[in-house]
N, C-alpha and C. Protein backbone atom coordinates (compact mmCIF):
# COMPACT_ATOMS: atom_id res chain seq x y z
N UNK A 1 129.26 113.01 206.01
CA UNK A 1 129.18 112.33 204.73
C UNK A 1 129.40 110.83 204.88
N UNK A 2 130.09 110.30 206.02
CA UNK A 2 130.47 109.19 206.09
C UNK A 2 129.35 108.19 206.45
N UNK A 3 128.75 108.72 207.71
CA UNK A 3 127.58 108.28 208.24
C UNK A 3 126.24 108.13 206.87
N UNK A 4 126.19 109.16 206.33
CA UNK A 4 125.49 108.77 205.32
C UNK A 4 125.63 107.78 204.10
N UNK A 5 126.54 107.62 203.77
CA UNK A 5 126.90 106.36 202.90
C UNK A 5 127.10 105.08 203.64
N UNK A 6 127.35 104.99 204.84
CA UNK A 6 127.56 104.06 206.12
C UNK A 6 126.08 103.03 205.73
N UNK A 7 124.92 104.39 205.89
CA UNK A 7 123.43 103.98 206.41
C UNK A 7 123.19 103.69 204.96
N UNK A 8 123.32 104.14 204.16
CA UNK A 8 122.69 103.48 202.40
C UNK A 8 123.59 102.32 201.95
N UNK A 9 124.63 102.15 202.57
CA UNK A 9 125.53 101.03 202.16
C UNK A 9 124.97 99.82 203.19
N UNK A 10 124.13 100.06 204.47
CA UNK A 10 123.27 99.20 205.22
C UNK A 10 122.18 98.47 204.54
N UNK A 11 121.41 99.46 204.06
CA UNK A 11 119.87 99.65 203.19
C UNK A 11 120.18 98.85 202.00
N UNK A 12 121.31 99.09 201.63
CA UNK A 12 121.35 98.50 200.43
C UNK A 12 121.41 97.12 200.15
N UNK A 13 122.45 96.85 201.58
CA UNK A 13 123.20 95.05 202.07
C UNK A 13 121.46 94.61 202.77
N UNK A 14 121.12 95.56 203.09
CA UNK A 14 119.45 94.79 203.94
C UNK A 14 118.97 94.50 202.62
N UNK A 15 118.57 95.39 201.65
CA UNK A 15 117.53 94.88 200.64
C UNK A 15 117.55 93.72 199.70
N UNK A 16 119.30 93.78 199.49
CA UNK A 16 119.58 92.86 198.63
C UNK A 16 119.48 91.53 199.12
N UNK A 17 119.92 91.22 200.68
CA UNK A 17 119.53 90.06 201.26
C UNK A 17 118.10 89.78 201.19
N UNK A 18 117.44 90.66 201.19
CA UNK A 18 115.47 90.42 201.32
C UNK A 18 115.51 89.53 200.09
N UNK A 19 115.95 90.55 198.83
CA UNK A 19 115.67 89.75 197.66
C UNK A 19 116.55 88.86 197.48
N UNK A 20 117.62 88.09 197.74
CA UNK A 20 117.92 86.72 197.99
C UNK A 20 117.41 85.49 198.75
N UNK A 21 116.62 86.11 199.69
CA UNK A 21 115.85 85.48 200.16
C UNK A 21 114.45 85.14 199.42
N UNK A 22 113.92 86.16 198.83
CA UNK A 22 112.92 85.92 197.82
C UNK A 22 113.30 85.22 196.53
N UNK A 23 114.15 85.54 196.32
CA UNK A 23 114.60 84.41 195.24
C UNK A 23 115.00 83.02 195.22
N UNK A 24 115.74 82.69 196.55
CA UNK A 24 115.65 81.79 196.72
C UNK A 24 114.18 80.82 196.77
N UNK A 25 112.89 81.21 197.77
CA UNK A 25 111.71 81.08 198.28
C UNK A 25 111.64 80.57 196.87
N UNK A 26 111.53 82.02 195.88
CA UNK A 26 110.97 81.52 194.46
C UNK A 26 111.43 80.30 193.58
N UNK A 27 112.76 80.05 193.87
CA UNK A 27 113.08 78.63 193.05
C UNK A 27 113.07 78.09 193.83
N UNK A 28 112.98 77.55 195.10
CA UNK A 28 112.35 76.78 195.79
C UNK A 28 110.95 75.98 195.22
N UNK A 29 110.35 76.88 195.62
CA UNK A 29 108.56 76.81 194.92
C UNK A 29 108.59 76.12 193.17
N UNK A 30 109.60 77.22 192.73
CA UNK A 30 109.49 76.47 191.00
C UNK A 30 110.14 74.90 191.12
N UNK A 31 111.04 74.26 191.94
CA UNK A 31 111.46 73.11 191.92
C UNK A 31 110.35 72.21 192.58
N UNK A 32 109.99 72.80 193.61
CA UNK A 32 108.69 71.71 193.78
C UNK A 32 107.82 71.69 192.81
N UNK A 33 107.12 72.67 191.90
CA UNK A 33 106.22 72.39 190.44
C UNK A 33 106.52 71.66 189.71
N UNK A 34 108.48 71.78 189.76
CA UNK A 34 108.68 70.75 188.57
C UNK A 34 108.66 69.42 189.38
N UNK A 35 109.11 69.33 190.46
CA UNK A 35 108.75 67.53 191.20
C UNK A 35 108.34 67.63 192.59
N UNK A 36 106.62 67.71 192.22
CA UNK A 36 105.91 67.39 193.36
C UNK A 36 105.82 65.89 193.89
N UNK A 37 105.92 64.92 193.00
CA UNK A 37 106.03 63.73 193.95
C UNK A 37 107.12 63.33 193.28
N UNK A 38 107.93 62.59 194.38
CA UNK A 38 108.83 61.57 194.45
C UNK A 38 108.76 60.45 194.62
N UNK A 39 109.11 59.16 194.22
CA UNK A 39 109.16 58.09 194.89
C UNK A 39 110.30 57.54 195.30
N UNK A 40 110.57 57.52 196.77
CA UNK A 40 112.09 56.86 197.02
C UNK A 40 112.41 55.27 196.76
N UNK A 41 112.73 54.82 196.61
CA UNK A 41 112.88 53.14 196.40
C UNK A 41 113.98 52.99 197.90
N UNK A 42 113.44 52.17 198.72
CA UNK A 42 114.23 51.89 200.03
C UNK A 42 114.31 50.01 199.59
N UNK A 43 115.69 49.63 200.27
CA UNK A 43 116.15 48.21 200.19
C UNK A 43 116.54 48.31 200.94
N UNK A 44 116.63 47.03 201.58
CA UNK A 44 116.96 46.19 202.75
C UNK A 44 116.81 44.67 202.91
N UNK A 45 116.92 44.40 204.16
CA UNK A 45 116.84 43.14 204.63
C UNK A 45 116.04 43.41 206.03
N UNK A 46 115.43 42.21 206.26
CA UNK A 46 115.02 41.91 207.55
C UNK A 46 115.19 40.79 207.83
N UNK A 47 115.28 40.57 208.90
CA UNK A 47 115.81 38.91 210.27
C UNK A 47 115.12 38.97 211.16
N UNK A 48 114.23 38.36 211.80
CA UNK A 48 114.47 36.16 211.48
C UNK A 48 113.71 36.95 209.87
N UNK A 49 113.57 35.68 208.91
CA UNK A 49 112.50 35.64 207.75
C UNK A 49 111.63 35.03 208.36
N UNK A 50 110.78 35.62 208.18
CA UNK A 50 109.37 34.95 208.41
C UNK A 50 108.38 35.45 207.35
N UNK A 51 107.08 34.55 207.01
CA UNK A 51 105.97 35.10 206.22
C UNK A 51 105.30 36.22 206.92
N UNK A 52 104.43 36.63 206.57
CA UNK A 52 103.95 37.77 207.09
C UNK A 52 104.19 38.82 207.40
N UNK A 53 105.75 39.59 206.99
CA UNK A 53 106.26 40.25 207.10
C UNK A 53 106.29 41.37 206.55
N UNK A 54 105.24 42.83 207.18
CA UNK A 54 104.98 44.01 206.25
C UNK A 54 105.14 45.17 206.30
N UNK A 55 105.53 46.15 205.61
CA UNK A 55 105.90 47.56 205.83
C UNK A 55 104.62 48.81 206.15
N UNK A 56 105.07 49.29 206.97
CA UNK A 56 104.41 50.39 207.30
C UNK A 56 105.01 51.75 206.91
N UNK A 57 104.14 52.57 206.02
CA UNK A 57 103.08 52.34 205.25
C UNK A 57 103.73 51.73 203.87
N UNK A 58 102.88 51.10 203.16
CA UNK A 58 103.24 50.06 202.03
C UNK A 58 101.93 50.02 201.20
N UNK A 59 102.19 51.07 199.89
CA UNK A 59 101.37 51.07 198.84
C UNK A 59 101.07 49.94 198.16
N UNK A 60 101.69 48.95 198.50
CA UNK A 60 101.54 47.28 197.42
C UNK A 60 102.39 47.22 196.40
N UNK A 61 103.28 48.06 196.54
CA UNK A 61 104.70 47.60 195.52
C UNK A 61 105.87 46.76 196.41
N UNK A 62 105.68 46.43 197.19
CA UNK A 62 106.84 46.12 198.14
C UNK A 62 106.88 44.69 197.75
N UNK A 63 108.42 44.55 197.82
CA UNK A 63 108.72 43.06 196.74
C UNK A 63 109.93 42.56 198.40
N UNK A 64 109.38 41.64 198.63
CA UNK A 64 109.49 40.44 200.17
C UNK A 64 110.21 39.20 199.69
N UNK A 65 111.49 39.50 200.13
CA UNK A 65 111.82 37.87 198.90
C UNK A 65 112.17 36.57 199.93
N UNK A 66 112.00 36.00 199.74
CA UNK A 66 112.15 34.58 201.18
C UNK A 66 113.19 34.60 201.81
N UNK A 67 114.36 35.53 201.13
CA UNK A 67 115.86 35.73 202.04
C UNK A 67 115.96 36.55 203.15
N UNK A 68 114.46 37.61 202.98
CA UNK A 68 114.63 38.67 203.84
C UNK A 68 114.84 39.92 203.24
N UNK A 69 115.07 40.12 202.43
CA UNK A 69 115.37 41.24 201.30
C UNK A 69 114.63 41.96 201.38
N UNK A 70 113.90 43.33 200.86
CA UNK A 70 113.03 43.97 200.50
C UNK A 70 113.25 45.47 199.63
N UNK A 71 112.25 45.37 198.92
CA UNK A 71 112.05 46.88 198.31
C UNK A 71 110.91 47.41 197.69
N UNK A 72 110.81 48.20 198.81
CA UNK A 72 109.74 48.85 198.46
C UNK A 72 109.73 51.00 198.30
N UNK A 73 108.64 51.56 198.21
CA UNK A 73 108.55 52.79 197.54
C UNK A 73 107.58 53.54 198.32
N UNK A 74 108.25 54.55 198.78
CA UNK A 74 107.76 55.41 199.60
C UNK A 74 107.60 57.03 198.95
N UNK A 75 106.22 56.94 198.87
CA UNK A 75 106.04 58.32 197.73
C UNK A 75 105.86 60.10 198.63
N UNK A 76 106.67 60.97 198.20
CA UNK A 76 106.82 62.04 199.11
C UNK A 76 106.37 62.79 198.23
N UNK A 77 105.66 63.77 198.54
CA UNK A 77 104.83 64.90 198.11
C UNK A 77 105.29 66.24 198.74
N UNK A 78 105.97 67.13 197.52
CA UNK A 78 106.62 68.40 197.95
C UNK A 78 105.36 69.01 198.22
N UNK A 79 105.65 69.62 199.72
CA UNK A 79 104.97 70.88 200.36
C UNK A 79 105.47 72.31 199.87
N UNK A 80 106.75 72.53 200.50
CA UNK A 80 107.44 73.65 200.49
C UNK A 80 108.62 73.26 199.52
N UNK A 81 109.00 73.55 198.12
CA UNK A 81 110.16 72.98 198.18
C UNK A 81 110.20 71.54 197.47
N UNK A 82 111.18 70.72 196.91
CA UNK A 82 111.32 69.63 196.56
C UNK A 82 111.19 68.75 197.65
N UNK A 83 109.76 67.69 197.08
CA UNK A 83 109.51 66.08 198.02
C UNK A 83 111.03 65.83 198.25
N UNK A 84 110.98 66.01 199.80
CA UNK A 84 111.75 65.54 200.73
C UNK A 84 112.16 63.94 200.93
N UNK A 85 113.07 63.04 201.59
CA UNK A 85 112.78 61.52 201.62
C UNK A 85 112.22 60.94 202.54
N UNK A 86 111.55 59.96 202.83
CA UNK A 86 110.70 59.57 203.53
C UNK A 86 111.88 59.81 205.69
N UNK A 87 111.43 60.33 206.14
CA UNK A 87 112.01 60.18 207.57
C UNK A 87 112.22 58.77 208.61
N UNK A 88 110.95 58.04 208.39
CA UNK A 88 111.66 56.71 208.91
C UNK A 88 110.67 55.89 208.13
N UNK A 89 110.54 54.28 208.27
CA UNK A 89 110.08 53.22 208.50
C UNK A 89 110.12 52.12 209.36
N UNK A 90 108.73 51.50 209.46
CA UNK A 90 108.55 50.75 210.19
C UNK A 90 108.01 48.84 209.37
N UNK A 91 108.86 48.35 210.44
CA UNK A 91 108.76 46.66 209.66
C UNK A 91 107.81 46.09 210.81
N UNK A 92 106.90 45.25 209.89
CA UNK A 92 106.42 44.40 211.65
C UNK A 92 106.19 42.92 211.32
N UNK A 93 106.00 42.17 212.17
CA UNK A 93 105.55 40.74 211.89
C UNK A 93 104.66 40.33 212.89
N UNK A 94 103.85 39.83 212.47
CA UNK A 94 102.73 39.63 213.97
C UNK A 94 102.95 38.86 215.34
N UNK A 95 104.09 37.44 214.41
CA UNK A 95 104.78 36.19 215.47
C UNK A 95 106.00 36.93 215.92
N UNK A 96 107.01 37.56 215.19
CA UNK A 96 108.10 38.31 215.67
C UNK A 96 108.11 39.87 216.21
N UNK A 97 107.88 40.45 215.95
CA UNK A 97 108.02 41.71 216.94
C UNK A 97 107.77 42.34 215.51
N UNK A 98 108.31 43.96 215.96
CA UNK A 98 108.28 45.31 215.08
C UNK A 98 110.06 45.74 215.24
N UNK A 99 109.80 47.13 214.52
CA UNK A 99 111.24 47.93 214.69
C UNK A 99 110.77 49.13 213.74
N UNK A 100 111.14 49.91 214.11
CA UNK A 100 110.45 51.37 213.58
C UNK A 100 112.19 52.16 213.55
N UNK A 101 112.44 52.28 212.33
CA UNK A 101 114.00 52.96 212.01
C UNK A 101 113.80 54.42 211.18
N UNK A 102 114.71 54.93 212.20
CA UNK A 102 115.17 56.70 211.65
C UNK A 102 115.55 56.62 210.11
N UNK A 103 114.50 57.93 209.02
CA UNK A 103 115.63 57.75 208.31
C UNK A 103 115.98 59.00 208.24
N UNK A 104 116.35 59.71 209.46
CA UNK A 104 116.08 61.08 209.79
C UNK A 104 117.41 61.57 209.73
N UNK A 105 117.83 62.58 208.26
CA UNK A 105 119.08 62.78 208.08
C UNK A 105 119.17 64.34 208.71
N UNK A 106 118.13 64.84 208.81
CA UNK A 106 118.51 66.74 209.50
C UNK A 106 118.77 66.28 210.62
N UNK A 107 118.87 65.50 211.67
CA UNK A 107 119.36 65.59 213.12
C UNK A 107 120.17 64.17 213.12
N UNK A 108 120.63 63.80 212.14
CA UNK A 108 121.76 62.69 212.10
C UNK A 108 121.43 61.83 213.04
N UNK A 109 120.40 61.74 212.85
CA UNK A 109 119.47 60.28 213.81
C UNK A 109 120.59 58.78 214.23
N UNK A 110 120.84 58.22 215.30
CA UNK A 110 121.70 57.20 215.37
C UNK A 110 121.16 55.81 214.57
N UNK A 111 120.48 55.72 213.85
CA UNK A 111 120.08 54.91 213.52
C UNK A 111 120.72 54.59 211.79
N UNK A 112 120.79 55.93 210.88
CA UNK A 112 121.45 56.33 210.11
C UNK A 112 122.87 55.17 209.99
N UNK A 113 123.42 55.52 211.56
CA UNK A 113 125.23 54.51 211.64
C UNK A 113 124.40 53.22 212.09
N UNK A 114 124.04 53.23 212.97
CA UNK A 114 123.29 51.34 213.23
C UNK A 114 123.24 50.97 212.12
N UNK A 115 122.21 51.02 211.12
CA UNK A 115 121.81 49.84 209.98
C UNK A 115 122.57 50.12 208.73
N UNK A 116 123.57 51.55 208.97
CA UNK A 116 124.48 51.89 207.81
C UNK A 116 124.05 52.05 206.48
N UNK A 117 122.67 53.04 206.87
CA UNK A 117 122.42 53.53 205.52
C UNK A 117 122.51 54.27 204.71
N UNK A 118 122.39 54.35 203.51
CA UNK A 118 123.25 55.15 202.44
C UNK A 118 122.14 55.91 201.50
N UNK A 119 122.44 57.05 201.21
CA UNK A 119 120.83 58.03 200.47
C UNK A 119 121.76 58.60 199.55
N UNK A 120 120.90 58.22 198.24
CA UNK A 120 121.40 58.79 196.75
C UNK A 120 120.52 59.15 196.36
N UNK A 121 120.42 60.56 196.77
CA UNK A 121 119.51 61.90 196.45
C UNK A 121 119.34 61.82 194.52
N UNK A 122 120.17 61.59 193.76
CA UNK A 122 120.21 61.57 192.58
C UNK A 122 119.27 60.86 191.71
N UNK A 123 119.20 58.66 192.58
CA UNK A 123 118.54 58.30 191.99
C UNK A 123 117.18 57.84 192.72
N UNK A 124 116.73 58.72 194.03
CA UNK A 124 116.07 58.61 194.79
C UNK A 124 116.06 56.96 195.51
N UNK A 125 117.26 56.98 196.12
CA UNK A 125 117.26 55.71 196.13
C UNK A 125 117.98 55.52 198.17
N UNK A 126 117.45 54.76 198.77
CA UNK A 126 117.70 54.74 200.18
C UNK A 126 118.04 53.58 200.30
N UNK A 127 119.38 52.80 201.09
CA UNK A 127 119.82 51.76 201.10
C UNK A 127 120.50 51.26 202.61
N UNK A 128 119.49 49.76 202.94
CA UNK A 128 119.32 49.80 204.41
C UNK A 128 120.79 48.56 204.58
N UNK A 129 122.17 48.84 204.80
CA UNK A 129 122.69 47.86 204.55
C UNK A 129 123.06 46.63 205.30
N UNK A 130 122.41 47.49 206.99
CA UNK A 130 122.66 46.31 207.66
C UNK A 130 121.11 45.69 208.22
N UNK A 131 120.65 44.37 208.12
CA UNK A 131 119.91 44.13 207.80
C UNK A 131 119.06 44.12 209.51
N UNK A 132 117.48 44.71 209.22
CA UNK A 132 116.75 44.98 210.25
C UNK A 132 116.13 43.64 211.34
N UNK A 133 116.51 43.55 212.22
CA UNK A 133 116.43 42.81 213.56
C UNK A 133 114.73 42.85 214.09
N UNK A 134 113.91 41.80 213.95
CA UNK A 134 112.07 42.36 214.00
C UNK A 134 111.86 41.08 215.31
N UNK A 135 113.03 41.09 216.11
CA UNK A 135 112.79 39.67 217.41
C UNK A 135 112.29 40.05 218.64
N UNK A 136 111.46 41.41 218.39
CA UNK A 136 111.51 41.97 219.82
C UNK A 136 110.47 41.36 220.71
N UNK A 137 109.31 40.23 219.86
CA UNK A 137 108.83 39.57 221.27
C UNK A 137 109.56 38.46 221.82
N UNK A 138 110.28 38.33 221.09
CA UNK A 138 111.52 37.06 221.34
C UNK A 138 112.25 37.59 222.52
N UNK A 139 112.63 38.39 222.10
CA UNK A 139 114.01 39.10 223.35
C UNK A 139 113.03 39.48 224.41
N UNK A 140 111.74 40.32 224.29
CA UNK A 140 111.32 40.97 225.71
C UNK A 140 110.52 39.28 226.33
N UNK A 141 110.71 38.04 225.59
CA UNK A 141 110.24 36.90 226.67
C UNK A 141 111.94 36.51 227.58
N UNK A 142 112.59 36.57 226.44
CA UNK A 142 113.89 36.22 227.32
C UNK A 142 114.12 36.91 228.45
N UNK A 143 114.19 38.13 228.40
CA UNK A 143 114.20 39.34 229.32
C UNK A 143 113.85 39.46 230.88
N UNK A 144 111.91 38.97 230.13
CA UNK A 144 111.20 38.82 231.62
C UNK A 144 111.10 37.02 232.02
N UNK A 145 111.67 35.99 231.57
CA UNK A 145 112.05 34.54 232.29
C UNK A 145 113.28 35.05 232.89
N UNK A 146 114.61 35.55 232.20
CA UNK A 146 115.31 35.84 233.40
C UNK A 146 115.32 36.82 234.34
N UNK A 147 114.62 37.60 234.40
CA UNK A 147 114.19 38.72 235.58
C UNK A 147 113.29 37.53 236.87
N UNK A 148 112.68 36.61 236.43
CA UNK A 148 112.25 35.85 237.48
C UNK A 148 112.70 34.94 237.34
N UNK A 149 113.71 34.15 236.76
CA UNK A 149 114.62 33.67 237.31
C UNK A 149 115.82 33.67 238.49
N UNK A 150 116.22 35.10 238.25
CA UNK A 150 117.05 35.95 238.89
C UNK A 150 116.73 36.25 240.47
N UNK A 151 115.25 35.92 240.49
CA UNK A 151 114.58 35.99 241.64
C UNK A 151 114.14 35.15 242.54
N UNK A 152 115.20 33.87 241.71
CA UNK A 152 114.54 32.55 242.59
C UNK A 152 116.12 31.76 242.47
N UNK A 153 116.86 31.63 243.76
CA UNK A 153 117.82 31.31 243.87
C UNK A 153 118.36 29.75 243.10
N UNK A 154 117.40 29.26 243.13
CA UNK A 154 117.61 27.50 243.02
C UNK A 154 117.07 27.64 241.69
N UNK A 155 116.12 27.98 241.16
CA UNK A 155 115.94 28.39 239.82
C UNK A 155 117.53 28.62 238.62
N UNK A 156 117.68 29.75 239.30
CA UNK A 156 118.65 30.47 238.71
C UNK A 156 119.80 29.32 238.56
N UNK A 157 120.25 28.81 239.99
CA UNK A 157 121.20 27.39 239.94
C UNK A 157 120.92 26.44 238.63
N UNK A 158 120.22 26.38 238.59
CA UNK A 158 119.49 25.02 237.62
C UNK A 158 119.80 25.31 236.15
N UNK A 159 119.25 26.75 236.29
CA UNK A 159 119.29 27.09 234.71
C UNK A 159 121.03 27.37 234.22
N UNK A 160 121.40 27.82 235.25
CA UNK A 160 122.96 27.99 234.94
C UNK A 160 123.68 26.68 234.64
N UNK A 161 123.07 25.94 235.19
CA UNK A 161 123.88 24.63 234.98
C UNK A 161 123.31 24.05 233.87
N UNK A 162 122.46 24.58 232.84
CA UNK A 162 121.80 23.60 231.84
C UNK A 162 121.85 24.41 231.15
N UNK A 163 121.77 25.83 230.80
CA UNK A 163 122.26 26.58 229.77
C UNK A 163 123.14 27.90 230.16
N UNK A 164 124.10 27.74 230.36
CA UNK A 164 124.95 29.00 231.12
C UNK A 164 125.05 30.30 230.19
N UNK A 165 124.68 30.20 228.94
CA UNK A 165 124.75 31.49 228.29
C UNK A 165 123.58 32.24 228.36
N UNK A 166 122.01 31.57 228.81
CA UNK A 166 121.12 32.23 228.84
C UNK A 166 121.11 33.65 229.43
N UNK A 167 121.51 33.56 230.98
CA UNK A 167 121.21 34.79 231.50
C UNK A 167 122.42 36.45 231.29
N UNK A 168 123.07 35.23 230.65
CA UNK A 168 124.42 36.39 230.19
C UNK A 168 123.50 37.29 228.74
N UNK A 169 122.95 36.46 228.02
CA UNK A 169 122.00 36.92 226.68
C UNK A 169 121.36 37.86 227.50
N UNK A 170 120.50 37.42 228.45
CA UNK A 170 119.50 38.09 228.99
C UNK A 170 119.73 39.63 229.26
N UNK A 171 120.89 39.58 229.53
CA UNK A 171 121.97 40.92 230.16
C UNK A 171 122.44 41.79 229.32
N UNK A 172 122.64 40.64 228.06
CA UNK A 172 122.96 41.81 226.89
C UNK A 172 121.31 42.58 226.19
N UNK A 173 120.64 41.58 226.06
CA UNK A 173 119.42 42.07 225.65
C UNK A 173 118.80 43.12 226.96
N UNK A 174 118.97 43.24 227.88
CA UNK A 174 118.12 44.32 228.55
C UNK A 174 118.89 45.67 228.46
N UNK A 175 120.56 45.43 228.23
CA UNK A 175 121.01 46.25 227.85
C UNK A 175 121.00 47.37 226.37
N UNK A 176 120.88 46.35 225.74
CA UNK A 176 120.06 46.99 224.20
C UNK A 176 118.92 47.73 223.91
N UNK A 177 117.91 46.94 225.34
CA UNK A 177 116.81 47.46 225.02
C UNK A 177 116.97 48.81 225.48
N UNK A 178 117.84 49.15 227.01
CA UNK A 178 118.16 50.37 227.59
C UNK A 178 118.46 51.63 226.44
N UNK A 179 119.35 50.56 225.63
CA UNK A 179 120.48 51.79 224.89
C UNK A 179 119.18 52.40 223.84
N UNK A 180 118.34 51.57 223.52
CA UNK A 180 117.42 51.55 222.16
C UNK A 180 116.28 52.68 223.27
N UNK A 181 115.79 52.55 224.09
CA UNK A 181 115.46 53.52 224.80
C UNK A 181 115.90 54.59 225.16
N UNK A 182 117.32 54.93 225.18
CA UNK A 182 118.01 56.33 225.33
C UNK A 182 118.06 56.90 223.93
N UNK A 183 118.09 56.32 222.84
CA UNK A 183 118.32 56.63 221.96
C UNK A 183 117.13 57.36 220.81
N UNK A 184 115.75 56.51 221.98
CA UNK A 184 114.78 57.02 221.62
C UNK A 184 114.19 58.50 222.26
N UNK A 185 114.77 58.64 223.11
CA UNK A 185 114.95 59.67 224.21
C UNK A 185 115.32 61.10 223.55
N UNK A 186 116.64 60.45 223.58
CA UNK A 186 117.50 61.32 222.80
C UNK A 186 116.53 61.81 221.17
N UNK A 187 116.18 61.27 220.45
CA UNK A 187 115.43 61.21 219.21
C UNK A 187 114.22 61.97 219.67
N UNK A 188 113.39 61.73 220.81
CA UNK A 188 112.46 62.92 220.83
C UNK A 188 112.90 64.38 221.55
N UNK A 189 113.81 64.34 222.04
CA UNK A 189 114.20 66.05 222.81
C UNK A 189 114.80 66.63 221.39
N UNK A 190 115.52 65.78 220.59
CA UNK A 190 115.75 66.53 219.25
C UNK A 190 114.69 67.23 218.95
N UNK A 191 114.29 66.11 218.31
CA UNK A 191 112.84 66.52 217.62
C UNK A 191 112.43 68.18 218.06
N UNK A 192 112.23 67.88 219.33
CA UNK A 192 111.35 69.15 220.42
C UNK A 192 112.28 70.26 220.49
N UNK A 193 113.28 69.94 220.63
CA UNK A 193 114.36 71.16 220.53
C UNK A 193 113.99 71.90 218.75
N UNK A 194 113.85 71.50 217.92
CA UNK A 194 114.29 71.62 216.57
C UNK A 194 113.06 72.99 216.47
């Protein structure tokens, strides 16, 4: 008798999970009907300022203010489920470099603590607070003058004696770029693991 109420008290805990699971699925689905698109509003800053400075991708609402500021609207379209928030963006400038930032909150992307951003699911609102760095042809020239600098003894003398902080910069910047490369590393085996 035991065994038999054992196995229907199984059947029963199996079925009812099925249909929690279906129910869930189902208001799932009804919340995306009620908001298939979203628009997130993302703010920030970007450094150096420069003109020409544009978001990828950028519907033409994006408001560029001469301080460096920005805000613009990134529109998400529920698949499965309620429009999700946009996962990253990318800034570029044609004279200054690019920077392409996580806004990838399911694998707590390091980028999230770098620029210290903040997501208010409520008023669809994404907030970039530390402001985005776009110098990367700047830094990768510094980079490769002191890599051949480094390679020319009397060179290297010269420059030390006329700007001694250069090649110390140089050192921190190849180091950044390292860390910004592990980090990108790290960011795709996630991904692939997931």
């Amino acid at each position: 008798m035991g065994n038999k109420q054992e196995k229907r008290i199984e059947t029963l805990t199996r079925e009812a999970k099925e249909k929690d699971t279906t129910i869930t699925q189902l208001q799932s689905q009804l919340i995306a009907s009620a908001n298939p698109v979203i628009d997130w509003k993302i703010k920030g800053a970007v450094m150096p300022t420069k003109d020409g400075t544009r978001f990828f991708y950028d519907d033409g609402t994006t408001n560029n203010a001469p301080d460096g500021s920005f805000e613009l609207i990134k529109r998400s379209i529920a698949k499965e489920g309620k429009a999700a928030p946009p996962k990253w963006m990318c800034v570029y400038n044609l004279n200054t470099g690019f920077k392409v930032v996580s806004l990838n909150r399911d694998i707590q992307h390091p980028d999230i603590t770098a620029y210290n951003i903040a997501f208010d699911d409520s008023k669809h609102e994404i907030l970039v607070r530390k402001p985005i760095e776009i110098n990367s042809i700047e830094k990768d020239s510094v980079v490769a003058v002191a890599n051949y600098i480094e390679k020319n003894p009397e060179l290297k003398a010269k420059v030390q004696e006329i700007d001694p902080a250069f090649l110390p910069k140089a050192t921190i910047l190849r180091q950044q770029k390292q860390l910004d490369k592990s980090k990108l590393s790290e960011f795709e085996r996630r991904r692939v693991n997931q």
